[in-house]
Protein backbone atom coordinates (compact mmCIF):
# COMPACT_ATOMS: atom_id res chain seq x y z
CA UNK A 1 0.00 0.00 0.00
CA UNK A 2 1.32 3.52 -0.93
CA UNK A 3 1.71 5.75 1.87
CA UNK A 4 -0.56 8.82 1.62
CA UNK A 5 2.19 11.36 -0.08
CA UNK A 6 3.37 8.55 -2.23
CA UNK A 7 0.28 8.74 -4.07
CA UNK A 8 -0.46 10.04 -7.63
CA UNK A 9 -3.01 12.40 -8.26
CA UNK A 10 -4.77 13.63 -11.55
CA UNK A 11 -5.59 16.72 -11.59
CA UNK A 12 -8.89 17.71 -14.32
CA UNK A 13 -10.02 20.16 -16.57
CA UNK A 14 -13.31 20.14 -18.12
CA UNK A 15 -14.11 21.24 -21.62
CA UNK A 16 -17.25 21.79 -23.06
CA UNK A 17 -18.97 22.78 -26.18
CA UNK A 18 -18.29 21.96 -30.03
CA UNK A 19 -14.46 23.01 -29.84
CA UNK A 20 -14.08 20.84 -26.35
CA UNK A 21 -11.64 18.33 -28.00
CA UNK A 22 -9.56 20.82 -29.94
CA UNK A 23 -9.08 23.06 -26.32
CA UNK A 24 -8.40 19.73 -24.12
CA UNK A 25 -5.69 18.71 -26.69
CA UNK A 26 -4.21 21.62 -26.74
CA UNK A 27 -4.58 22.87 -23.12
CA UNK A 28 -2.30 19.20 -22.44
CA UNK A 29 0.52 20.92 -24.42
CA UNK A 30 0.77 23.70 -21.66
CA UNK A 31 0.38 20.96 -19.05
CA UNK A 32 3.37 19.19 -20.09
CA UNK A 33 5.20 22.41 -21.07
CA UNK A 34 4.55 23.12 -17.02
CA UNK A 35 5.85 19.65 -16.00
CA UNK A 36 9.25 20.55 -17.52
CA UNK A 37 9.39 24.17 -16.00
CA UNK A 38 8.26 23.56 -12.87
CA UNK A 39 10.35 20.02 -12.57
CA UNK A 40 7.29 18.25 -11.29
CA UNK A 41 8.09 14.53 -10.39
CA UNK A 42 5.98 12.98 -12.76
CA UNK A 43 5.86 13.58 -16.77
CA UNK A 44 2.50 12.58 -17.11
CA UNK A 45 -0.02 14.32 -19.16
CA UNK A 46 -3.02 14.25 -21.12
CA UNK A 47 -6.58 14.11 -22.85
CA UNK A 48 -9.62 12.04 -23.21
CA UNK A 49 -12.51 12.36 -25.23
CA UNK A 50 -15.79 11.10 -23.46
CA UNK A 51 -18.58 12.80 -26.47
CA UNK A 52 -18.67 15.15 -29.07
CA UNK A 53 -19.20 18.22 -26.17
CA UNK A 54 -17.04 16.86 -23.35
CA UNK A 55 -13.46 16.64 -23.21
CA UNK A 56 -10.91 16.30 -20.68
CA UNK A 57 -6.84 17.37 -19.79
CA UNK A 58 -5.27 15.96 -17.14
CA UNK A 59 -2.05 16.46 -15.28
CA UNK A 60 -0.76 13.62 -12.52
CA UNK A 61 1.24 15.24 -9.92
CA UNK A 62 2.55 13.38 -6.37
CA UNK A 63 0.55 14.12 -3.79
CA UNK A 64 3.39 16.47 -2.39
CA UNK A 65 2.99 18.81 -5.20
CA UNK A 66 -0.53 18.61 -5.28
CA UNK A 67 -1.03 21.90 -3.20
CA UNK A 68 0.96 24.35 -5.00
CA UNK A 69 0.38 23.23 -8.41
CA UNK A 70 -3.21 23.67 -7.71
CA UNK A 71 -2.89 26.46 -6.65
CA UNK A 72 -1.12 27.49 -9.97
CA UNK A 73 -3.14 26.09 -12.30
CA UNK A 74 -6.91 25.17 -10.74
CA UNK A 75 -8.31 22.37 -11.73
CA UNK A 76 -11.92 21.64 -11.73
CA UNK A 77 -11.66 18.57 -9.56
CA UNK A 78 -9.37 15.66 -9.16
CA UNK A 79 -8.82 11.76 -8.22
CA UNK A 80 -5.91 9.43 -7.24
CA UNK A 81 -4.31 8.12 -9.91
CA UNK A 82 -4.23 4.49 -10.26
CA UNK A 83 -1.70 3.04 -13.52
CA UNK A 84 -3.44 1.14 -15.39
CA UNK A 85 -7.16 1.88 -14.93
């Protein structure tokens, strides 16, 4: 079992509207643009599609880092991140 600041977490945006894949895709070029500026622990990055009007970036960060980069960059919500699922 991780311990609690071991974890991963993904942080979320949430796009909407007809141009909601286009922004998530390239809103996840800034994300990892971020990763390498601000060192972050973790390179990992990116987008999912769920409909035509719903798209997502995401941004995994260790749990450490989670305060300050949200902070930063405010996501709409976030989860642990689990590899894999």
């Amino acid at each position: 079992m991780e311990k609690a600041l071991d974890r991963k977490i993904k942080m979320i945006w949430d796009f909407r509207g007809p141009r909601a894949a286009n922004t998530a895709e390239h809103y996840q070029k800034h994300l990892a643009e971020f990763v390498i500026i601000e060192e972050l622990k973790f390179d990992i990055t990116g987008f999912e599609h769920f409909s035509d009007t719903h798209s997502i970036a995401y941004l995994v960060v260790a749990e450490f880092e989670m305060e300050e980069v949200r902070e930063i960059l405010k996501p709409q919500r976030g989860e642990v991140y689990l590899e894999g699922y």
